[in-house]
C-alpha atoms as a PDB file:
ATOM      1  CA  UNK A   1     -60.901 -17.733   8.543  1.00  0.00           C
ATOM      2  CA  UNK A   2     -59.481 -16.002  11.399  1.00  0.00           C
ATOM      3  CA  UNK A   3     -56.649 -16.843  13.434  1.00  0.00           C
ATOM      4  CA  UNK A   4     -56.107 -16.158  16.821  1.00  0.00           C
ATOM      5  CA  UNK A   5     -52.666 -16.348  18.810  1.00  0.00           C
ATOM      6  CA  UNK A   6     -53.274 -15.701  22.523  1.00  0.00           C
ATOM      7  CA  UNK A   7     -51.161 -15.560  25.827  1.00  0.00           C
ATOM      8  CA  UNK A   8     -52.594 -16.653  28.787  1.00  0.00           C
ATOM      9  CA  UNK A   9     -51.202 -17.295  32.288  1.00  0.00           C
ATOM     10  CA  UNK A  10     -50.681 -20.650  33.234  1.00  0.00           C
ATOM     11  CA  UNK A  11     -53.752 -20.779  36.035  1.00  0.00           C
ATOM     12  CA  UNK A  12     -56.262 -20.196  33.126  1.00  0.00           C
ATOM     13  CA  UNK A  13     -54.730 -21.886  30.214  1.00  0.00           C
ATOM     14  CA  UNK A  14     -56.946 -25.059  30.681  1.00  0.00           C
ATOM     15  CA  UNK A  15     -60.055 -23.311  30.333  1.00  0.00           C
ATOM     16  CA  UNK A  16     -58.791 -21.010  27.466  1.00  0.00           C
ATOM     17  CA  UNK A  17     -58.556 -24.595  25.635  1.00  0.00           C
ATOM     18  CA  UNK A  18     -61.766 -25.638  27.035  1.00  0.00           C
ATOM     19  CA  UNK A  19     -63.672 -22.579  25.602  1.00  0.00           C
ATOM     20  CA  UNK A  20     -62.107 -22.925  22.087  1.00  0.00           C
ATOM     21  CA  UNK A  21     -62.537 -26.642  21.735  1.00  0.00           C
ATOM     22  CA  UNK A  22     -66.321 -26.370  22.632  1.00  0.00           C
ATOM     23  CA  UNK A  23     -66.644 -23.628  20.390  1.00  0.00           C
ATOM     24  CA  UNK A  24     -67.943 -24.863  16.612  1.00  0.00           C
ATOM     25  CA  UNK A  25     -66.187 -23.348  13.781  1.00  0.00           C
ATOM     26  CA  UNK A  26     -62.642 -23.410  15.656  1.00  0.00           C
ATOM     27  CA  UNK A  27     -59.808 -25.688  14.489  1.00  0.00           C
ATOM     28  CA  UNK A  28     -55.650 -25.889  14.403  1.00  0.00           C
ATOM     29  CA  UNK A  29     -55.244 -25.502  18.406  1.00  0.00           C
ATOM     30  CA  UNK A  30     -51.732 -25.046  19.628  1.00  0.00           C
ATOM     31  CA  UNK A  31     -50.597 -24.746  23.310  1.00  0.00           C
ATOM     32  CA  UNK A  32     -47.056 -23.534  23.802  1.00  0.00           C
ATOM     33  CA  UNK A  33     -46.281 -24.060  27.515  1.00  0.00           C
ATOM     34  CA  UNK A  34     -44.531 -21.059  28.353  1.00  0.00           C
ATOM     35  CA  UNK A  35     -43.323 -19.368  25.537  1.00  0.00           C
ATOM     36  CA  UNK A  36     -44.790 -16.339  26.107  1.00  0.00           C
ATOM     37  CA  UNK A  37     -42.072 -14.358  28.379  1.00  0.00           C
ATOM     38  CA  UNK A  38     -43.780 -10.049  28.083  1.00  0.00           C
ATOM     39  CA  UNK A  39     -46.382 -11.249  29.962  1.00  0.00           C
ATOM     40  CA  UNK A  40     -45.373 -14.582  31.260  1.00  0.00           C
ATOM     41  CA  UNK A  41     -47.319 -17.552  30.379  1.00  0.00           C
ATOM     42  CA  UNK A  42     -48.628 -19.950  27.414  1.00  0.00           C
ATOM     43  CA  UNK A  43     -49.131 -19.261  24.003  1.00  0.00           C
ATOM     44  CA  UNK A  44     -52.689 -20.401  22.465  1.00  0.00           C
ATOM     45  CA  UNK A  45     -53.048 -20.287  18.855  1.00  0.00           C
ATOM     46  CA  UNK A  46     -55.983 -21.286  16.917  1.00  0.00           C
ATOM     47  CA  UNK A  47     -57.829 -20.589  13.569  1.00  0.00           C
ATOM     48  CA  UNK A  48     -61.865 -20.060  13.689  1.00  0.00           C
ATOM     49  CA  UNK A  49     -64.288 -19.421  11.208  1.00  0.00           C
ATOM     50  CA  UNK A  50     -65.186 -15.703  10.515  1.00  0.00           C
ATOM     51  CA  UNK A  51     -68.899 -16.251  11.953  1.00  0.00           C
ATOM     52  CA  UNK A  52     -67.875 -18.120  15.041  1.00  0.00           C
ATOM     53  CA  UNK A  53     -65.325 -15.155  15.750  1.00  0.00           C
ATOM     54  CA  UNK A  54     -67.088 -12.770  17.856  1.00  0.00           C
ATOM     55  CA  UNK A  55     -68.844 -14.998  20.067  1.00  0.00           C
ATOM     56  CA  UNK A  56     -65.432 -16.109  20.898  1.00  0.00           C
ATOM     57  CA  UNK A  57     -63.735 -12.985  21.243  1.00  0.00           C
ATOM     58  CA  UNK A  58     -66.227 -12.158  23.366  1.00  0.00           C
ATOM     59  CA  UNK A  59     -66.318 -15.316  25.526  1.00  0.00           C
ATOM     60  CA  UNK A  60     -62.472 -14.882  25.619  1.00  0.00           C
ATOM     61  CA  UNK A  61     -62.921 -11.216  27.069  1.00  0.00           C
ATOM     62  CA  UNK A  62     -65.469 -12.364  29.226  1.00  0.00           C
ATOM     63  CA  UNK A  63     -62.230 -14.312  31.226  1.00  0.00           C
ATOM     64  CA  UNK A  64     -60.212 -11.149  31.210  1.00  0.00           C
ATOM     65  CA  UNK A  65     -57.919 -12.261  28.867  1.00  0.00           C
ATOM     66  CA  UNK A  66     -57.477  -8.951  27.400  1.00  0.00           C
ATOM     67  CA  UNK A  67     -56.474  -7.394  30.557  1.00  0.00           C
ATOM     68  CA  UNK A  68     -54.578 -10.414  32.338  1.00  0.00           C
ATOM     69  CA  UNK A  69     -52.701 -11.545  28.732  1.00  0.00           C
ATOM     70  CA  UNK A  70     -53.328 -10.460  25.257  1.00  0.00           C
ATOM     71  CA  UNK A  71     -55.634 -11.640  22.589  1.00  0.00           C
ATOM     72  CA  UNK A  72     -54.248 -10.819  18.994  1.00  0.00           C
ATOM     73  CA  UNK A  73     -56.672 -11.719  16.204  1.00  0.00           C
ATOM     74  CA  UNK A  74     -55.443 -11.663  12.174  1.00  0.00           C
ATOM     75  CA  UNK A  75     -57.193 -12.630   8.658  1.00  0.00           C
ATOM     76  CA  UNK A  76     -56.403 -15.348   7.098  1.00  0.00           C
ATOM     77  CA  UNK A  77     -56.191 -14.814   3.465  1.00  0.00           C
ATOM     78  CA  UNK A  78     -55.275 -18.495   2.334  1.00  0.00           C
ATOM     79  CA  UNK A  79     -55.716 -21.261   4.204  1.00  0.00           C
ATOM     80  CA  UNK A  80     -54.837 -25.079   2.404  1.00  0.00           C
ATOM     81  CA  UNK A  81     -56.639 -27.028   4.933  1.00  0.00           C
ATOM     82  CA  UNK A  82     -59.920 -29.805   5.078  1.00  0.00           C
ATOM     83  CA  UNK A  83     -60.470 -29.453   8.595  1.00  0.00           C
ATOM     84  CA  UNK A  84     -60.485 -25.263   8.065  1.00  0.00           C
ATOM     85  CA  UNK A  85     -62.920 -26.226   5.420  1.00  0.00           C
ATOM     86  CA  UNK A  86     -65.255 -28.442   7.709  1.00  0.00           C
ATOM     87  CA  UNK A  87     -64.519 -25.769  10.488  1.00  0.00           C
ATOM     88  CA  UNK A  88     -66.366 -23.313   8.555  1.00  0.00           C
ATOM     89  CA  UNK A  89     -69.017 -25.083   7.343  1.00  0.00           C
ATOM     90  CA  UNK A  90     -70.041 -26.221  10.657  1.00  0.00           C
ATOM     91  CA  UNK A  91     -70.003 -22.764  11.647  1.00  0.00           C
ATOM     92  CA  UNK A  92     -73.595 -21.198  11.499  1.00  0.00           C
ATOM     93  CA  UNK A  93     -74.089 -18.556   8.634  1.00  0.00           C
ATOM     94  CA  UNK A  94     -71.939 -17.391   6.259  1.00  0.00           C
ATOM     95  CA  UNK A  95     -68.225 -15.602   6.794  1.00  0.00           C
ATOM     96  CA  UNK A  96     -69.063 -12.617   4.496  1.00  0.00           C
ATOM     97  CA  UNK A  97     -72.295 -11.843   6.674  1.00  0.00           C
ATOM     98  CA  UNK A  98     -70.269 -11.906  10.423  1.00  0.00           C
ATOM     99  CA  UNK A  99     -69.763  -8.962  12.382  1.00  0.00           C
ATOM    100  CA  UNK A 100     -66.640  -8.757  14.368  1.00  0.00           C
ATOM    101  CA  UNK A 101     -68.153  -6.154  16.669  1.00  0.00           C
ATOM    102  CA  UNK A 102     -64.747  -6.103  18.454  1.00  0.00           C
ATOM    103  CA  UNK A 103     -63.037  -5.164  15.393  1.00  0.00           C
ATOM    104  CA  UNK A 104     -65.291  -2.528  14.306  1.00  0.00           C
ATOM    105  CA  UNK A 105     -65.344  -0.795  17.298  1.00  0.00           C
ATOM    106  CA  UNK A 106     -61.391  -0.958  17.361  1.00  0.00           C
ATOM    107  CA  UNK A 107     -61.257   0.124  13.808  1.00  0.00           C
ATOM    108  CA  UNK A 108     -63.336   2.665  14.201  1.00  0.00           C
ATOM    109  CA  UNK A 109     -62.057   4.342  17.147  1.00  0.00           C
ATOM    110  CA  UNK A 110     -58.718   4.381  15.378  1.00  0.00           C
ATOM    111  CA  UNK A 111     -60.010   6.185  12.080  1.00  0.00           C
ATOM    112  CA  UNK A 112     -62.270   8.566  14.261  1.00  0.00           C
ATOM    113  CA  UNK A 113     -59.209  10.260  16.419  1.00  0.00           C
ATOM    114  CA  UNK A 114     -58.573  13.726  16.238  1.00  0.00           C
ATOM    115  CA  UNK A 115     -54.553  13.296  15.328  1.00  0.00           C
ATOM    116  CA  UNK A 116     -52.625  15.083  13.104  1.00  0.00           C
ATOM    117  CA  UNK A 117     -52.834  12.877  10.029  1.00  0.00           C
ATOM    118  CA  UNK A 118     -56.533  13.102  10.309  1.00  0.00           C
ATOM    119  CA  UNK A 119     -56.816  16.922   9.929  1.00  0.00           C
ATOM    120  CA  UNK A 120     -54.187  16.992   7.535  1.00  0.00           C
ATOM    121  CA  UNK A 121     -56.342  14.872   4.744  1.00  0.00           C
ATOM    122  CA  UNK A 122     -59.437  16.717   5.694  1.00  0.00           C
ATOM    123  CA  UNK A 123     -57.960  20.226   5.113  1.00  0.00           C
ATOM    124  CA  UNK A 124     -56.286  19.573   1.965  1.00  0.00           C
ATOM    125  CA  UNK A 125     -59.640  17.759   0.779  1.00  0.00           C
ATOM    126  CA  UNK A 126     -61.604  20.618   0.990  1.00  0.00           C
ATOM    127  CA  UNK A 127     -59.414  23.181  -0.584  1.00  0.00           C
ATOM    128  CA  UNK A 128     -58.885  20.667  -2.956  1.00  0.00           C
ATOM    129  CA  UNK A 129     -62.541  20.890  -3.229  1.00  0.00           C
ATOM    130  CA  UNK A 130     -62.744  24.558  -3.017  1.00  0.00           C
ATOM    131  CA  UNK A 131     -60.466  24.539  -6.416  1.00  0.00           C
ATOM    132  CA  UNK A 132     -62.911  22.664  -7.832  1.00  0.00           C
ATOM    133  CA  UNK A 133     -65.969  24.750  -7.169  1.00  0.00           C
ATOM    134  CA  UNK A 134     -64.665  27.839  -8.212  1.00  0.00           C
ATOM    135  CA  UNK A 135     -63.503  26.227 -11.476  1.00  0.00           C
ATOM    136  CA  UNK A 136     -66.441  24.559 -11.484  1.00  0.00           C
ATOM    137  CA  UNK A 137     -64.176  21.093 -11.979  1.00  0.00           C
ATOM    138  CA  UNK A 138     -66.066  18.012 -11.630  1.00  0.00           C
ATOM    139  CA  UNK A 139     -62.858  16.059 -11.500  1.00  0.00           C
ATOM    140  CA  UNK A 140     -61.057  18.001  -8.466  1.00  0.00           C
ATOM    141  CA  UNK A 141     -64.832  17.667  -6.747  1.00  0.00           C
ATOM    142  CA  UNK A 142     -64.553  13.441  -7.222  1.00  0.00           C
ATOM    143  CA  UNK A 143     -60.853  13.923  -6.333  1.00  0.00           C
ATOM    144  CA  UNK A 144     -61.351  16.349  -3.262  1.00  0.00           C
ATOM    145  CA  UNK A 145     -64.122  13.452  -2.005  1.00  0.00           C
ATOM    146  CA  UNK A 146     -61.708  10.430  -2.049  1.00  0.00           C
ATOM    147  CA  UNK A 147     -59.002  12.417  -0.067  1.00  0.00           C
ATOM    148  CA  UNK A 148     -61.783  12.741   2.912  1.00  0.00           C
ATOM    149  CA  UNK A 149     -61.184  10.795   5.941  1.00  0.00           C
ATOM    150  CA  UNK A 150     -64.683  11.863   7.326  1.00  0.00           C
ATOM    151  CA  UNK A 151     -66.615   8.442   6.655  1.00  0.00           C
ATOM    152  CA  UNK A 152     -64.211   7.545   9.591  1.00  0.00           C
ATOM    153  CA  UNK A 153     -65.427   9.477  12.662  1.00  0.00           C
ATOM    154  CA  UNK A 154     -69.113   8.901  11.148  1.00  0.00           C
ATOM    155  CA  UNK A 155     -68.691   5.177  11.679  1.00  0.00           C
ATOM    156  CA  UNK A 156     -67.630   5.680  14.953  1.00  0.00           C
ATOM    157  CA  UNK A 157     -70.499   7.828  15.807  1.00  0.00           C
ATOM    158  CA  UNK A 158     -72.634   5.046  14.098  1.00  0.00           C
ATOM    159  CA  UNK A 159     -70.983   2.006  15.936  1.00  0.00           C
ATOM    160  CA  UNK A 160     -71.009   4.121  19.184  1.00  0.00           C
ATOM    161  CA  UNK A 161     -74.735   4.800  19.332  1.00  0.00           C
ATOM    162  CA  UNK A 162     -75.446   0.642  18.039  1.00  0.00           C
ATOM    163  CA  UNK A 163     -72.820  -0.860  20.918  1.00  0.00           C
ATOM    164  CA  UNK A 164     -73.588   2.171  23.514  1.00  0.00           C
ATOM    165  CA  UNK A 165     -70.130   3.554  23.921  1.00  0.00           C
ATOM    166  CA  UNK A 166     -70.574   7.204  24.817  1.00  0.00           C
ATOM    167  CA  UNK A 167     -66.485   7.643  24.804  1.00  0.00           C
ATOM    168  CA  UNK A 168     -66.584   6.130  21.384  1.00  0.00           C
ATOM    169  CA  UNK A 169     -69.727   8.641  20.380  1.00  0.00           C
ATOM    170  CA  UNK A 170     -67.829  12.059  22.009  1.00  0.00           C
ATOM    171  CA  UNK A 171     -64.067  10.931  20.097  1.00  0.00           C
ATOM    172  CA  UNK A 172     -66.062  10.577  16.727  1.00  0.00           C
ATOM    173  CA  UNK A 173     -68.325  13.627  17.648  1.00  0.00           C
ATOM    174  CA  UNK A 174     -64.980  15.737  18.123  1.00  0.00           C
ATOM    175  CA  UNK A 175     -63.061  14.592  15.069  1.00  0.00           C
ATOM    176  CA  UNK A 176     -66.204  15.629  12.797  1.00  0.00           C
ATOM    177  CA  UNK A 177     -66.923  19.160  14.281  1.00  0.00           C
ATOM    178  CA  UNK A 178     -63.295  20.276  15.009  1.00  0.00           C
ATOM    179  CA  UNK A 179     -61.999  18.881  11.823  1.00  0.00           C
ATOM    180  CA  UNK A 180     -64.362  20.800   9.339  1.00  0.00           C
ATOM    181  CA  UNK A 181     -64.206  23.695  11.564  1.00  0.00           C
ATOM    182  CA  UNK A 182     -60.707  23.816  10.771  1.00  0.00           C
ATOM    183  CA  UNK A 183     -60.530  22.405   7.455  1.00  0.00           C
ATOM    184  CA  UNK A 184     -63.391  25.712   6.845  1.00  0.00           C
ATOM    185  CA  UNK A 185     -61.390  27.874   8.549  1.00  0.00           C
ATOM    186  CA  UNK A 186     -58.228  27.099   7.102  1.00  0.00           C
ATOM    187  CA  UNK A 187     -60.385  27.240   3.313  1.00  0.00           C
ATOM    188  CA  UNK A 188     -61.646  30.559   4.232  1.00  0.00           C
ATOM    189  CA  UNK A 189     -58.244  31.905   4.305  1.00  0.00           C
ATOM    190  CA  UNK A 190     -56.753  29.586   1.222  1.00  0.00           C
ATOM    191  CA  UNK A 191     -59.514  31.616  -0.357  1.00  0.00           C
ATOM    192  CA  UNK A 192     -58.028  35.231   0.212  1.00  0.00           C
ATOM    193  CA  UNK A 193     -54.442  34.127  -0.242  1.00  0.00           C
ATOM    194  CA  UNK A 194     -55.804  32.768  -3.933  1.00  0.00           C
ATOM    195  CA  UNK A 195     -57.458  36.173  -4.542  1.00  0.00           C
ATOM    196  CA  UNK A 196     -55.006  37.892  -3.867  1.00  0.00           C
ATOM    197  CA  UNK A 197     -53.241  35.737  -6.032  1.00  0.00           C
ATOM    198  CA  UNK A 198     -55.905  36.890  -8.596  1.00  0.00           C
ATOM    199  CA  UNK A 199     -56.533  33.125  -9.386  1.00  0.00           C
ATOM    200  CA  UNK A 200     -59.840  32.966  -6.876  1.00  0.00           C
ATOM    201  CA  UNK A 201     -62.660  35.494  -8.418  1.00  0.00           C
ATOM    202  CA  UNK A 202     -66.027  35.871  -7.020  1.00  0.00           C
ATOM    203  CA  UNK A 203     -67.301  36.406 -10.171  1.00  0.00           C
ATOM    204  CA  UNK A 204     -66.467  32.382 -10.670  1.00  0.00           C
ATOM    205  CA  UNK A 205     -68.258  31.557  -7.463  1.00  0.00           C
ATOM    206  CA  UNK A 206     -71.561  33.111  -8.347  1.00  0.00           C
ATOM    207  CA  UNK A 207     -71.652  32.253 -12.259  1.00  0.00           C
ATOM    208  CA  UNK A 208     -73.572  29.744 -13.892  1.00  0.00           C
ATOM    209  CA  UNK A 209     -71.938  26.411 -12.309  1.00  0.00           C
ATOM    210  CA  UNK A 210     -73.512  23.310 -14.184  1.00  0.00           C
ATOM    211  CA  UNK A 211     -71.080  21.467 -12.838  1.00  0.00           C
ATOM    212  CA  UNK A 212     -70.899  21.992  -9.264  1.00  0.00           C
ATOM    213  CA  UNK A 213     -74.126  24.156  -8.550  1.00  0.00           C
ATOM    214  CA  UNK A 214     -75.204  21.288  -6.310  1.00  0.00           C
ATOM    215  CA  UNK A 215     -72.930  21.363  -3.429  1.00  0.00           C
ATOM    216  CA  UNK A 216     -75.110  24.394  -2.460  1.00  0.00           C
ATOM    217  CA  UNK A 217     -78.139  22.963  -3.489  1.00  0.00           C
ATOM    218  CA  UNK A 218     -79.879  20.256  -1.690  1.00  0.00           C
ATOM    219  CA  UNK A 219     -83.097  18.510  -2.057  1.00  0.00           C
ATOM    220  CA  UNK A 220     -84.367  15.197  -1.720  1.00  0.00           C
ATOM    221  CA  UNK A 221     -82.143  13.280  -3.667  1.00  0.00           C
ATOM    222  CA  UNK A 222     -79.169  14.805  -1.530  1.00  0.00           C
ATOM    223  CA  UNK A 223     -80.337  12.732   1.463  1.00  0.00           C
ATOM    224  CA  UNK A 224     -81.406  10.004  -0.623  1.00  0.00           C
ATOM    225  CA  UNK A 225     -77.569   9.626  -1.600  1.00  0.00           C
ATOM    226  CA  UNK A 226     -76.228   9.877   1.796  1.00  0.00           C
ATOM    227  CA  UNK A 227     -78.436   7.244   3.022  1.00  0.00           C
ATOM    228  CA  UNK A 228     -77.755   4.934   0.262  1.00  0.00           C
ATOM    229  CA  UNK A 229     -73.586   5.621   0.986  1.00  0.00           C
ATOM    230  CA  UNK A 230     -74.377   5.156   4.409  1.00  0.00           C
ATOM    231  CA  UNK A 231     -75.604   1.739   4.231  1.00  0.00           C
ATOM    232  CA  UNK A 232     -72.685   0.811   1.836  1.00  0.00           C
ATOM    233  CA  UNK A 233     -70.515   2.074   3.919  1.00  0.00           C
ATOM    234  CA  UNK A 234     -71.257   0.562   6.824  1.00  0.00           C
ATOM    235  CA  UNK A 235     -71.640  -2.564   5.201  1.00  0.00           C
ATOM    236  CA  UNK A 236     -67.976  -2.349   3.651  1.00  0.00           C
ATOM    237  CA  UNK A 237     -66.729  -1.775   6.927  1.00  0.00           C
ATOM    238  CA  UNK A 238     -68.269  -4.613   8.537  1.00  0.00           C
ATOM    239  CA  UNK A 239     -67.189  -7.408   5.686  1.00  0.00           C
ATOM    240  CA  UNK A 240     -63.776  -6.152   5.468  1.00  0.00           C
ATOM    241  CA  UNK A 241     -64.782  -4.812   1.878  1.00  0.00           C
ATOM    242  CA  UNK A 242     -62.786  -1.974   2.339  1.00  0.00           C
ATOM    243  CA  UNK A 243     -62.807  -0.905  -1.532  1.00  0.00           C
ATOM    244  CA  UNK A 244     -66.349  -0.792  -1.310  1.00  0.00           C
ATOM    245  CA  UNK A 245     -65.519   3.081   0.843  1.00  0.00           C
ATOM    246  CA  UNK A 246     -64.066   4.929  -2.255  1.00  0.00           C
ATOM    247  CA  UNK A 247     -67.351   4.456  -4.068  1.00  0.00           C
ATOM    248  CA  UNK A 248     -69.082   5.620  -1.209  1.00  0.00           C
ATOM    249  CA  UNK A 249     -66.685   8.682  -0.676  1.00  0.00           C
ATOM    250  CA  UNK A 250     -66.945   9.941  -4.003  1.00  0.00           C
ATOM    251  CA  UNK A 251     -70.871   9.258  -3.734  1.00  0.00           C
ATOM    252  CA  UNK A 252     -71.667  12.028  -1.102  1.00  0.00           C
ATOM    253  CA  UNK A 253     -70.877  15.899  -1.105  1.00  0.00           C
ATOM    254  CA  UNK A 254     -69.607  16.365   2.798  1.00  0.00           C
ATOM    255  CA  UNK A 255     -66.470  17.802   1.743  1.00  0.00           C
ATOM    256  CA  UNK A 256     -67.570  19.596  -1.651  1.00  0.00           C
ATOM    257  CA  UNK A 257     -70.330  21.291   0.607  1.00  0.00           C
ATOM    258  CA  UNK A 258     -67.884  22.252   3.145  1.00  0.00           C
ATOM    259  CA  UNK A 259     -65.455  23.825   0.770  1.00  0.00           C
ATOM    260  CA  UNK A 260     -67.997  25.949  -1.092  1.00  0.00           C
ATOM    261  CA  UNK A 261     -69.491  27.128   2.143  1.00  0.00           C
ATOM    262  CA  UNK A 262     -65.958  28.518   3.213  1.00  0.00           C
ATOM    263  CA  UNK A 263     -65.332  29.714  -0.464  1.00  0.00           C
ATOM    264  CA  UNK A 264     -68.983  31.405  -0.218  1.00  0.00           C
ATOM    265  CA  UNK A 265     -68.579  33.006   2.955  1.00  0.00           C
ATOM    266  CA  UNK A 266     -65.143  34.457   2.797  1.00  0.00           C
ATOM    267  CA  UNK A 267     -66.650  36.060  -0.450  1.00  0.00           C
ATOM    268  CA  UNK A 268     -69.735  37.204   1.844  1.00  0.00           C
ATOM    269  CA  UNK A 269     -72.084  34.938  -0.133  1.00  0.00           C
ATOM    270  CA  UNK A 270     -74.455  33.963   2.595  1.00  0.00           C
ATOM    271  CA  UNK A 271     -76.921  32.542   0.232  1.00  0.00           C
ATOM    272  CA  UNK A 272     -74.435  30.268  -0.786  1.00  0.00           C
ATOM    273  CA  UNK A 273     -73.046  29.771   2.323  1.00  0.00           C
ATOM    274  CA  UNK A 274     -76.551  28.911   4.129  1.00  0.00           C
ATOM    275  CA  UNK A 275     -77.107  26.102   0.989  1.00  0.00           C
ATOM    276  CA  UNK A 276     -73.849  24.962   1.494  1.00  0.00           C
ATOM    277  CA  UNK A 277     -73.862  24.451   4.403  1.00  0.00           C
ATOM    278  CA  UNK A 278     -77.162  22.838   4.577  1.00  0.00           C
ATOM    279  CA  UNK A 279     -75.856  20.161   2.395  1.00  0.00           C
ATOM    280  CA  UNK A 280     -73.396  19.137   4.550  1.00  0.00           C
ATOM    281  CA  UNK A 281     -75.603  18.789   7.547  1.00  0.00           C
ATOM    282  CA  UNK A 282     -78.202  16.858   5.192  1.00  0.00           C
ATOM    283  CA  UNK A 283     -75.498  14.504   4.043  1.00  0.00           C
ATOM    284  CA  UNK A 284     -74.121  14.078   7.401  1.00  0.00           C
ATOM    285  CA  UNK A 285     -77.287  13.341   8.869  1.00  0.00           C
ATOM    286  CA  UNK A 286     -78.111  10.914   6.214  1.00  0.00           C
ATOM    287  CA  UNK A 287     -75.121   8.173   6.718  1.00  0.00           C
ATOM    288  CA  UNK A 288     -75.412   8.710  10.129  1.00  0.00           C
ATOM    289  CA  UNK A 289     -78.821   7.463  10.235  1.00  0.00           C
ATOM    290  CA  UNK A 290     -78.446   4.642   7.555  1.00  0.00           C
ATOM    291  CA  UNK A 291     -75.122   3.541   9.129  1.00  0.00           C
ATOM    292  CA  UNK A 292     -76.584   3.313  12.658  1.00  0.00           C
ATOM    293  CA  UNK A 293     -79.802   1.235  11.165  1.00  0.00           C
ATOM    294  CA  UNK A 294     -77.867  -0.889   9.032  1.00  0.00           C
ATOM    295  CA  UNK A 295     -75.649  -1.861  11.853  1.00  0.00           C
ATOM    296  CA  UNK A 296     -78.795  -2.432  14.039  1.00  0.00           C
ATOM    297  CA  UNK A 297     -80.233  -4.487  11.342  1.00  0.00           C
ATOM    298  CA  UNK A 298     -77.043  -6.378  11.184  1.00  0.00           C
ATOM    299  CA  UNK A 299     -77.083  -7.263  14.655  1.00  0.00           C
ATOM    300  CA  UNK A 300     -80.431  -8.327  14.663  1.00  0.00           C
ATOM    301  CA  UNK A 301     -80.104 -10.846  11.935  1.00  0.00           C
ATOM    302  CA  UNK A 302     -76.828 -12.245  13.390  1.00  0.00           C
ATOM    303  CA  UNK A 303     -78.419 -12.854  16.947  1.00  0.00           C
ATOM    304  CA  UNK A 304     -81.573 -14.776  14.738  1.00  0.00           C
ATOM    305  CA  UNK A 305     -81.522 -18.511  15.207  1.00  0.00           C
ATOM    306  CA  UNK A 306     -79.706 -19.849  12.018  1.00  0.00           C
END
């Protein structure tokens, strides 16, 4: 269940309760006459069944409620009620199915800005990772690909291209490209420092690597991976699964790939730098394509008569 608390001037009040009582799947309605006081007007609360949630989001955005008051929306993680039980079983489909396109696109465009934070966990991801490869250390490769925060700007790029929002597309775009050009860049030169440090040796980098050897690597199965982490991803995202994403970040090698490219070329290892670099494109490419289907899929199911 979801549950709703809106404010809503006073002139459109009666048709805010209109729209929710007509709406199936909705139950609990309160109307505080003028409670709210920043902006003035009513307060509208409400709980709703998870599948009956977009369409009335959207039918509540549709009488500028989001511009003229404020629409907050919250899970419900316990609810001790028989009419929330009948309200969701009236409800068409099933909760864990719904896609609260709203959310998603909010969500997303939160975890796909370019801020601070953001190129903080990317950077010290890959030289996290770039430990690993010249160590050849499986365990700082897993590690390096749970710190990554780039699943984020590829679900916005995924949601942008299914819900057509080109700002949402160029914001995601941005954080991707200028947040492994840095996080490279910024490897490159961890790299040097750890020579110089004589704990980086190139030696390490082009020695047999059994364990890491397929950062630089790719074939078939490399894309095969990112398409399968893709669709989990997207689908953990979209059922508020959000555990589901650390089995999916540790499942693809964007960041390993990175790190070993910037490793490989501040070493002047092209060959490994080329590879590397290939792999991340691959992978990129690969959950950008199965996130972008799967939420096409999604859509198309939900808008199926039920």
């Amino acid at each position: 269940m979801l549950h709703l608390r809106l404010i809503t001037p006073a002139g459109k009040t009666d048709d805010v309760v209109r729209l929710i009582e007509n709406t199936v799947g909705t139950t609990h309605l309160v109307v505080l006459p003028g409670a709210a006081r920043n902006p003035a007007g009513d307060v509208v609360m409400c709980d709703v069944a998870r599948e009956a949630g977009d369409e009335l989001i959207g039918s509540l955005r549709e009488l500028d409620l989001d511009k003229s008051g404020s629409i907050a929306v919250e899970n419900i993680d316990l609810s001790l009620s028989q009419r929330a039980d009948k309200a969701e079983d009236e409800a068409p489909g099933e909760g864990a199915d719904a896609v609260l396109w709203e959310h998603l696109t909010d969500a997303t465009h939160e975890e796909s800005t370019l801020s601070v934070t953001y190129l903080a966990f990317l950077v010290l991801a890959t030289m996290i990772a770039a430990c690993g490869v010249v160590l050849d250390n499986a365990i700082l490769i897993v590690g390096a690909m749970a710190v990554g925060p780039e699943f984020g700007p590829l679900a916005g790029i995924c949601t942008a291209i299914v819900q057509r929002h080109p700002r949402l597309a160029l914001r995601s775009l941005i954080a991707l490209l200028v947040g492994f050009a840095a996080a490279m860049a910024v490897t490159v030169g961890f790299t040097w420092f750890m020579d110089a440090l004589n704990l980086f040796h190139k030696a390490d980098l082009e020695g047999d690597r059994p364990n890491t050897a397929f950062v630089y690597a790719p074939d078939a199965f490399s894309f095969v991976v990112a398409v399968l982490a893709g669709i989990a991803g997207t689908l953990s995202l979209t059922s508020a699964k959000s555990g589901a994403l650390v089995g999916v970040a540790i499942s693809v090698t964007t960041v390993p790939a990175a790190a070993n490219a910037a490793v490989a070329l501040a070493y002047g290892d092209m060959s490994q730098t080329v590879g590397s670099t290939n792999q991340l494109l691959l992978n990129l490419m690969g959950i950008v394509l199965a996130g972008t289907l799967t939420l096409l899929l999604q859509k198309w199911l939900w808008r199926k008569p039920r």
